[in-house]
Protein backbone atom coordinates (compact mmCIF):
# COMPACT_ATOMS: atom_id res chain seq x y z
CA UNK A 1 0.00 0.00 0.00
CA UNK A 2 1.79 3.65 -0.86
CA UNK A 3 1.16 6.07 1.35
CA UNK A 4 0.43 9.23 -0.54
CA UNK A 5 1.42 12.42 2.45
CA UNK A 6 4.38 13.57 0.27
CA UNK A 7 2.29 14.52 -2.83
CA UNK A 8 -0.42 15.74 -0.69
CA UNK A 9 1.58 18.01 1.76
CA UNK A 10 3.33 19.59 -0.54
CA UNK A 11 0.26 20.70 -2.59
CA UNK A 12 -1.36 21.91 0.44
CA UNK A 13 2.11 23.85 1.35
CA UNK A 14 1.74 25.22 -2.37
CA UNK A 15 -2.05 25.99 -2.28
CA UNK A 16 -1.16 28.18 0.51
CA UNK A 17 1.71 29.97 -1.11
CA UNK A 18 4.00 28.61 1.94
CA UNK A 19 7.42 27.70 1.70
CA UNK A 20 8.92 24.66 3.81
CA UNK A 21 10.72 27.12 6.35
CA UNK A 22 7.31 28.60 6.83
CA UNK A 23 5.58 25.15 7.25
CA UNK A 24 8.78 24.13 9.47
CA UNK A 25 7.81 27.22 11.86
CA UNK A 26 4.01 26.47 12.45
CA UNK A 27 4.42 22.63 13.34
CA UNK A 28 7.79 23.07 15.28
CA UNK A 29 10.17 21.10 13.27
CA UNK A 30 13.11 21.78 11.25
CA UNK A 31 12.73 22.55 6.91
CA UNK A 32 14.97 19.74 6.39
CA UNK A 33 12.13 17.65 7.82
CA UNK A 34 9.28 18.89 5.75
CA UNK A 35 11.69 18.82 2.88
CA UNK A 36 12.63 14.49 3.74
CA UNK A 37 8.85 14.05 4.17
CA UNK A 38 7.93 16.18 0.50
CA UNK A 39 10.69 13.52 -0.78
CA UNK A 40 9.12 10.46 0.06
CA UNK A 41 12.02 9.84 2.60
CA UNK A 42 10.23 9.70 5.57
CA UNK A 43 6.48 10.56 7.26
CA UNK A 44 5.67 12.32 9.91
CA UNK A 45 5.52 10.67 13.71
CA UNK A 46 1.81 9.46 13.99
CA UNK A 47 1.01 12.33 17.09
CA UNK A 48 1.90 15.11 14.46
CA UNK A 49 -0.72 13.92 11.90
CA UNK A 50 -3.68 15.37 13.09
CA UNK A 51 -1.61 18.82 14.13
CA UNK A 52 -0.74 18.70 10.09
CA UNK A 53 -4.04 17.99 9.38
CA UNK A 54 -5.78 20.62 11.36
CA UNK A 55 -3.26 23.50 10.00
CA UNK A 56 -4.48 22.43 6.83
CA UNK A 57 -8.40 21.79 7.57
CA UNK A 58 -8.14 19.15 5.95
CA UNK A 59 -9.15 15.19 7.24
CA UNK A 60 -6.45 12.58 7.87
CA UNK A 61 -7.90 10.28 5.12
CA UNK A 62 -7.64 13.17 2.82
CA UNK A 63 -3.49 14.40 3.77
CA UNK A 64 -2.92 10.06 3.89
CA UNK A 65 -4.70 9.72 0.40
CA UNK A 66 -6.71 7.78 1.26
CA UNK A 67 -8.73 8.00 -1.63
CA UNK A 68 -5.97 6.78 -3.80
CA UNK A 69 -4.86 4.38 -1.86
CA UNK A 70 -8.74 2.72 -1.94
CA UNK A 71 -8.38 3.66 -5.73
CA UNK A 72 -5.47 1.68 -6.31
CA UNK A 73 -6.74 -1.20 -4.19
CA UNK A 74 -9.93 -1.39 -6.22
CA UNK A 75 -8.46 -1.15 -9.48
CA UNK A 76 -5.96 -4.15 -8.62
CA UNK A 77 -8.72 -5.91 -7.54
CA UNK A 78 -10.47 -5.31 -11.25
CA UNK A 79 -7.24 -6.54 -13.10
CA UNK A 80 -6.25 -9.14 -10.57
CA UNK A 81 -10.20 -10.44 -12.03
CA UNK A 82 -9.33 -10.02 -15.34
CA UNK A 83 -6.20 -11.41 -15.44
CA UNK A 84 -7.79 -14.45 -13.57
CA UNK A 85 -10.66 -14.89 -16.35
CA UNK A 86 -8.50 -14.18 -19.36
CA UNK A 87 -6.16 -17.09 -18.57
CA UNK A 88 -9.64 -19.41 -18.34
CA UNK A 89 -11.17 -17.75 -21.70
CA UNK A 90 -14.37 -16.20 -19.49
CA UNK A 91 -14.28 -13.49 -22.26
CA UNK A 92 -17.68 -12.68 -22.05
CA UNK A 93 -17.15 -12.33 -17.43
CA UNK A 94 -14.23 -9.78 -18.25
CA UNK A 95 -16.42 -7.80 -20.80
CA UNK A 96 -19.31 -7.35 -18.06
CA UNK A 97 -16.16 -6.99 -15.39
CA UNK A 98 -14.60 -4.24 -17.39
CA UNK A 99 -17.70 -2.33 -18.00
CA UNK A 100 -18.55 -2.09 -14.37
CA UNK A 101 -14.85 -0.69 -14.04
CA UNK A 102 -14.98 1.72 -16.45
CA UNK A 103 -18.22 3.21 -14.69
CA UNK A 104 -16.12 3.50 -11.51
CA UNK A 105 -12.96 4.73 -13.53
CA UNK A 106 -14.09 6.28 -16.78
CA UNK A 107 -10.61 7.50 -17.64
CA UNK A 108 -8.41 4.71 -16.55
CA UNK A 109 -6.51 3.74 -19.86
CA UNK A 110 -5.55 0.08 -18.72
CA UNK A 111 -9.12 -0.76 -18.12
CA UNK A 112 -10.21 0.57 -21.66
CA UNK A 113 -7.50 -1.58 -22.78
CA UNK A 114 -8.17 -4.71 -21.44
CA UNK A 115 -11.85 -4.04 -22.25
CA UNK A 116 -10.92 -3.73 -25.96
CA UNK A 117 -8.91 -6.94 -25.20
CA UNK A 118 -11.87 -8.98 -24.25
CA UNK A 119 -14.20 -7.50 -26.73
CA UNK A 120 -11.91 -8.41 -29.63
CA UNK A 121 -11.41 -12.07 -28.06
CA UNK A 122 -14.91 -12.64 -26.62
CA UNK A 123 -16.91 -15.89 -28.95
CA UNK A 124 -20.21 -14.80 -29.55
CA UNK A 125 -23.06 -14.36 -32.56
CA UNK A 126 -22.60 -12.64 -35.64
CA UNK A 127 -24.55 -9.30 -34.25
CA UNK A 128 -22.83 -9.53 -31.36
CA UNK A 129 -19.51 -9.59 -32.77
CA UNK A 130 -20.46 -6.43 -35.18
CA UNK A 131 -21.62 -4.87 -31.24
CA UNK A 132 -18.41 -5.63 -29.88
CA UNK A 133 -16.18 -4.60 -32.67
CA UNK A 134 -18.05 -1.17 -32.12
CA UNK A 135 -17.44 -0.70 -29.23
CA UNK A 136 -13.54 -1.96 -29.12
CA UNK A 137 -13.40 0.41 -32.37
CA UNK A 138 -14.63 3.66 -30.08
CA UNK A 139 -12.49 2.74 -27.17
CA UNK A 140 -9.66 2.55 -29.27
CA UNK A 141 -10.62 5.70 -30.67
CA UNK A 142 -10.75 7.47 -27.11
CA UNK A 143 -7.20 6.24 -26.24
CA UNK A 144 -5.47 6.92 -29.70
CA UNK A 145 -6.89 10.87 -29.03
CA UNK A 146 -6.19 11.04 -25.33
CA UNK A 147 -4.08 8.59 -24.07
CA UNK A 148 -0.90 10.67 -23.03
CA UNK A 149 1.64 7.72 -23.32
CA UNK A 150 3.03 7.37 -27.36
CA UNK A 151 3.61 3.84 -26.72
CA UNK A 152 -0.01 2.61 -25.63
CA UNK A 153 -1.54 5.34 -28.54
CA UNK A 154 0.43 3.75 -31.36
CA UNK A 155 -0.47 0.26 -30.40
CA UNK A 156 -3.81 0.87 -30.31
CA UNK A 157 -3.98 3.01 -33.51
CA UNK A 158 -2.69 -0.31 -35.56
CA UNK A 159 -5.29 -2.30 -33.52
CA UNK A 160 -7.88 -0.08 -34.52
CA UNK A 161 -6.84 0.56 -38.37
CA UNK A 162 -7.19 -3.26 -38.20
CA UNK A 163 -10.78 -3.22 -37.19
CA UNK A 164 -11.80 -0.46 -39.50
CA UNK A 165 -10.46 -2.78 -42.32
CA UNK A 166 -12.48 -5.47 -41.08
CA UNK A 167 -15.29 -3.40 -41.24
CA UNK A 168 -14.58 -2.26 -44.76
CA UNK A 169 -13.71 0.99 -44.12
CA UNK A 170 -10.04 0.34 -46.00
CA UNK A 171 -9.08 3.99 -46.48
CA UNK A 172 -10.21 4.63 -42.83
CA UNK A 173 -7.44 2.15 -42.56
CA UNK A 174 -4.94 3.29 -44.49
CA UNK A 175 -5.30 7.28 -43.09
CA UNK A 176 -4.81 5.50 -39.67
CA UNK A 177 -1.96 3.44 -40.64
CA UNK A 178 -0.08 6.12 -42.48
CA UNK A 179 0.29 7.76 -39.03
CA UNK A 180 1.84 4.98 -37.29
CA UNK A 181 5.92 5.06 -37.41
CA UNK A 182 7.96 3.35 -39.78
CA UNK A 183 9.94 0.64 -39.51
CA UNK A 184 12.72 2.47 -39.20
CA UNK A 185 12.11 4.88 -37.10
CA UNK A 186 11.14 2.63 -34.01
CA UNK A 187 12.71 2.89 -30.58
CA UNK A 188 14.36 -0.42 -31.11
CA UNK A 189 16.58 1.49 -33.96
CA UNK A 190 17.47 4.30 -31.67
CA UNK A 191 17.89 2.48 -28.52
CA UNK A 192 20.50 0.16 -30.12
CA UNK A 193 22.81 2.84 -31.08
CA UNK A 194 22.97 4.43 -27.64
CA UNK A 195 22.67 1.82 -24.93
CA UNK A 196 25.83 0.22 -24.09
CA UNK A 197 26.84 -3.36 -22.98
CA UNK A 198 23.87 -6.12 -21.84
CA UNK A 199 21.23 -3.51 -22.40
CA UNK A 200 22.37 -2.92 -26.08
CA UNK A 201 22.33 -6.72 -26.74
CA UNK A 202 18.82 -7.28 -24.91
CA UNK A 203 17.34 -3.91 -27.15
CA UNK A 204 19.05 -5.92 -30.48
CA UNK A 205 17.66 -9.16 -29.26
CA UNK A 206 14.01 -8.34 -28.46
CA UNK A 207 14.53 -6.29 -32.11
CA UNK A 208 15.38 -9.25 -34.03
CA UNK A 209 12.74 -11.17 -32.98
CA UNK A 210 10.03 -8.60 -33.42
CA UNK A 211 11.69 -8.50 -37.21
CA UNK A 212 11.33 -12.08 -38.03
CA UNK A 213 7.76 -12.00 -36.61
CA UNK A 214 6.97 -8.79 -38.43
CA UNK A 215 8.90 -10.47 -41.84
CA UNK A 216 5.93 -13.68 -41.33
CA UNK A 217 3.32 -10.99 -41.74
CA UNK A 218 4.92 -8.93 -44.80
CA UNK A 219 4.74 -12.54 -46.05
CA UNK A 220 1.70 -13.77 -45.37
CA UNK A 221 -0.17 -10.60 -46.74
CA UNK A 222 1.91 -10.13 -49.29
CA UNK A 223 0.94 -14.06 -50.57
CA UNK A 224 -2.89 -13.25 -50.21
CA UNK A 225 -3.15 -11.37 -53.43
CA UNK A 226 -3.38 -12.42 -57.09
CA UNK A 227 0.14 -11.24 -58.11
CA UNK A 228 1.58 -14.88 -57.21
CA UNK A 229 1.08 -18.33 -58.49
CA UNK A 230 0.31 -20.80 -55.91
CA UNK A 231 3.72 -22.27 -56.50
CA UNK A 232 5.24 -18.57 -55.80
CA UNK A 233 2.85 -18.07 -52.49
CA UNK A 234 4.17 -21.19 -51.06
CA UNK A 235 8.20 -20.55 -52.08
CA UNK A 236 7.60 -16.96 -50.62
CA UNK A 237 6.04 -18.85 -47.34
CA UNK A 238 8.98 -21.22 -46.69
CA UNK A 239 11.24 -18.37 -47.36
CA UNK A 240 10.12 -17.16 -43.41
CA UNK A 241 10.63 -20.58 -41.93
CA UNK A 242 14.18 -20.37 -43.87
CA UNK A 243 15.11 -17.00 -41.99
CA UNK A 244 13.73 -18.19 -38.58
CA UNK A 245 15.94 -21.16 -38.98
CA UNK A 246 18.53 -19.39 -39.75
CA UNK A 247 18.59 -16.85 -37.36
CA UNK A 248 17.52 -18.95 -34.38
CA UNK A 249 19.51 -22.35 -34.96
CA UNK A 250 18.39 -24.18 -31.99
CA UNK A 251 14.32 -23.44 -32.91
CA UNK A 252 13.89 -22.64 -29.25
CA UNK A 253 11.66 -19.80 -29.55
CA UNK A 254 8.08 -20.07 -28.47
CA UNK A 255 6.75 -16.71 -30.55
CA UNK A 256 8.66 -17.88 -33.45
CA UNK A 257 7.69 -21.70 -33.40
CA UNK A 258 3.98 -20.52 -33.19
CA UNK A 259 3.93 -18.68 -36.40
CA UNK A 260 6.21 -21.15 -38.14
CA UNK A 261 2.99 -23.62 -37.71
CA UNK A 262 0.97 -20.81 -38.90
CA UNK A 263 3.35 -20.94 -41.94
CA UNK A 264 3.72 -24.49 -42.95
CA UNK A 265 0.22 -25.05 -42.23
CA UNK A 266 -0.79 -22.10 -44.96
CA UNK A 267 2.39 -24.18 -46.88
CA UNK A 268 0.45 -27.32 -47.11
CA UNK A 269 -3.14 -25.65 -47.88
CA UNK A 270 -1.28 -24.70 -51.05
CA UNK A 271 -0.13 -27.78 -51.83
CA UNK A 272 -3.17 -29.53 -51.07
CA UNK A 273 -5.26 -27.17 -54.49
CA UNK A 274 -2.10 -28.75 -56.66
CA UNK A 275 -2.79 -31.97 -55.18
CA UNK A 276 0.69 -32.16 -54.01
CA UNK A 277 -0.83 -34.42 -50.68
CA UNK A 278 2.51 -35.78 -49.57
CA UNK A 279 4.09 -32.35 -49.30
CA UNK A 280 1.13 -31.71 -47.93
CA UNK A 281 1.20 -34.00 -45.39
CA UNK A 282 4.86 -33.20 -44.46
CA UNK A 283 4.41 -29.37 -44.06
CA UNK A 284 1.60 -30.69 -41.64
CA UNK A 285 4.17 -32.80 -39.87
CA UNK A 286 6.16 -29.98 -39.36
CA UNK A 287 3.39 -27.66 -37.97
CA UNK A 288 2.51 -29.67 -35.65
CA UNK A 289 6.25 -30.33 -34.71
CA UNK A 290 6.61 -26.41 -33.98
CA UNK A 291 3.15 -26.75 -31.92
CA UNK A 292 4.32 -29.58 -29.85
CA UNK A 293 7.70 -28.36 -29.10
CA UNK A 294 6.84 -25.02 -27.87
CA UNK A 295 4.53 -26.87 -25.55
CA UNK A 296 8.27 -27.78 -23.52
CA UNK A 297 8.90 -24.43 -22.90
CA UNK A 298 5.74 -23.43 -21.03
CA UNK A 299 7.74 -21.36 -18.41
CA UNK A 300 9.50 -18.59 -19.46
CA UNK A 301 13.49 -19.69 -20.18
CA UNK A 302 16.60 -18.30 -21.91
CA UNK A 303 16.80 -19.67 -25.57
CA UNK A 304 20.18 -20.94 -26.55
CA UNK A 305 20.19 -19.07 -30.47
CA UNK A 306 22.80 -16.99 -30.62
CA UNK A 307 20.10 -13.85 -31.58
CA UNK A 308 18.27 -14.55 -28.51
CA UNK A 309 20.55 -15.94 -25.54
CA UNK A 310 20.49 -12.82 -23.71
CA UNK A 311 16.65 -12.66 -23.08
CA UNK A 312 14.18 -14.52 -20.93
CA UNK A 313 11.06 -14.86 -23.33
CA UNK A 314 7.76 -15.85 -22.59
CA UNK A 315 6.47 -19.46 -23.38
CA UNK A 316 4.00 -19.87 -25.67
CA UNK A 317 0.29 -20.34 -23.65
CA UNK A 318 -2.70 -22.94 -23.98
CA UNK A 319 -4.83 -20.00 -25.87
CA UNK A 320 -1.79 -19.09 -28.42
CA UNK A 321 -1.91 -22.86 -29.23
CA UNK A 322 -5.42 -23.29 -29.71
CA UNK A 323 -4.98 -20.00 -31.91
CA UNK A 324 -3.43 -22.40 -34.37
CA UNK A 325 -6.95 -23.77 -34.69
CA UNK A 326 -5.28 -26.81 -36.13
CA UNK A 327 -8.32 -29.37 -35.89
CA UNK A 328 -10.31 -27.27 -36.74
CA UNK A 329 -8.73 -26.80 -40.30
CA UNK A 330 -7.97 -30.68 -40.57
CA UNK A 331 -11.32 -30.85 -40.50
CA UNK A 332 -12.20 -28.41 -43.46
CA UNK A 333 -13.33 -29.87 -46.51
CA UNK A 334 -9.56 -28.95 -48.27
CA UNK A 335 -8.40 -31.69 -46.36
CA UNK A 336 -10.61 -34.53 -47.45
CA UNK A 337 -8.40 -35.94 -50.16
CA UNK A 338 -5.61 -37.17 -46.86
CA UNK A 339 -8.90 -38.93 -44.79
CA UNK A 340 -7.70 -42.03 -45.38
CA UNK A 341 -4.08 -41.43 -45.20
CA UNK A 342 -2.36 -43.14 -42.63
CA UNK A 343 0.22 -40.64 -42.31
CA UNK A 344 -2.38 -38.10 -41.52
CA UNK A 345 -4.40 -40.02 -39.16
CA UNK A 346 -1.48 -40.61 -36.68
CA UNK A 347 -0.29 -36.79 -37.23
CA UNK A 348 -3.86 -35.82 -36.00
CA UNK A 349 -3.24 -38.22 -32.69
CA UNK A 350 -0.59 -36.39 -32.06
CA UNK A 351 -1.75 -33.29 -32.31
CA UNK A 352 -4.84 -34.47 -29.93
CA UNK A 353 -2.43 -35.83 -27.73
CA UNK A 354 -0.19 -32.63 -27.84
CA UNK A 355 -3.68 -30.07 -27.10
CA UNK A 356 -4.18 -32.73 -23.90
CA UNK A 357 -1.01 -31.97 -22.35
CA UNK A 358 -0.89 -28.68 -23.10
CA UNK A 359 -4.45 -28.37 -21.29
CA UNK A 360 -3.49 -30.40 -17.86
């Protein structure tokens, strides 16, 4: 719990135009004590509080704060929630949760956030979806225009471009996106040039790995138009597993691993309309390879790639996983042709198998 008298006395000092030698005079103690407890260093002994707060007519709740201090309480008690149903997938909970919040704590930025979250991750009917992608887009909105931290604005400017596309409002999209930085003007770019020593290699690190993510995307955008051949689409496709191979030799990077599945399972959808069903079948093999190896590293570890040695990074989840919706798609009607396939029946086991362990 943080105390909040320093903040508090010395904007009562200030509302009264007094400086700490005048302050020091009327309660009997020396400046350099006002001036330790305006710092944070220290508080007052518990007999002078009420002198303090009677000089100032103001209540001891209000010079403690009180107020903040049941603020803060309340509002870890609201993400503390959250954070409790997101990791169960009680979507719909945190979107009733959050609401409540926000009517407590219209202008707390985290809570609009994680309301967004839940809103954009919530399962629900058609009209409801179109509802909740409303109301994510004017959230967004508010914290893109207010939100005073560049960071948290940006991120929530692509989130929201990204929802006006999905509406259809593309050049909604593209205004919004043309705002965002470039690529090369990030902070990783600048930070890397002026931090020295572990923090440099940490900055380059994190950087790298952002890049190879970031290079899937180009990718996988770039293949969904009509300027390639299907033949093209899937050489551009293994290109990113190529680059993530070679930049992270031991393959011991959850992020990474998760959209490598993503990318040979769009690999073997390709070769499954040029009825190419053993590649198909082994680009299958190897997404589920990627899914059931990240499932050893479910606590956060050091990788052992060169690129990434330096960094702790997060294991990949249950719900990033399941993202890969991988029998789900097995079960689409583009992979009838490999029903009978041996090879594909015991790669589906194992993929059961691997979605059971991940689960317990």
């Amino acid at each position: 719990m943080t105390i909040h008298i320093a903040g508090n006395l010395k904007r009562l000092r200030k509302e009264r135009s007094l400086t700490q030698e005048d302050l020091a005079g009327f309660l009997g103690v020396s400046f350099q004590a006002i001036s330790k407890w305006e710092r944070g260093d220290g508080y007052p002994d518990l007999p002078l509080l009420p002198v303090i707060a009677r000089f100032f007519d103001v209540t001891l709740d209000e010079l403690m704060g009180m107020n903040e201090i049941r603020r803060e309480e309340r509002l870890h008690d609201f993400h503390a929630q959250w954070n409790e149903n997101n990791a169960k997938g009680n979507h719909a909970d945190n979107i009733l949760l959050m609401r409540e919040a926000l009517r407590e704590y219209p202008n707390d930025y985290l809570l609009m956030a994680q309301l967004v979250t839940s809103l954009e991750k919530c399962e629900a009917s058609p009209a409801e979806r179109v509802r909740n992608r409303a109301e994510a887009i004017e959230l967004s909105e508010r914290i893109v225009e207010h939100c005073p931290d560049a960071e948290i604005r940006n991120a929530f400017l692509f989130n929201v471009c990204h929802s006006y596309w999905r509406n259809g409002d593309t050049e909604k999209a593209i205004k919004g996106a043309r705002q965002l930085p470039t690529i090369y003007k990030t902070q990783e770019n600048a930070l890397v040039m002026f931090l020295e020593g572990k923090e440099k290699i940490q900055i380059g690190q994190q950087a790298i790995v952002a890049l190879i993510v970031s290079l899937f995307q180009q990718i996988s955008y770039m293949k969904d138009t009509d300027h390639y051949s299907p033949e093209e689409k899937g050489l551009i496709v293994s290109k990113f597993c190529s680059v993530a191979d070679l930049l992270m030799e031991e393959d011991d990077v959850p992020i990474l691993l998760r959209y490598k599945a993503s990318a040979y399972m769009d690999m073997a959808e390709l070769a499954l309309k040029q009825h190419e069903n053993e590649s198909a079948i082994d680009y299958l093999q190897s997404a589920a390879d990627c899914a059931i190896k990240s499932i050893h590293s479910l606590k956060p570890f050091i990788p052992a790639s060169l690129l990434a040695n330096g960094q702790e990074v997060s294991a990949i989840t249950p719900s990033d996983f399941r993202k890969l919706h991988m029998l789900q798609r097995f079960s689409s009607k583009e992979y009838d042709p490999l029903r009978t396939d041996a090879r594909f029946q015991s790669l589906y086991q194992s993929i059961e198998e691997a979605e059971r362990s991940i689960r317990s």
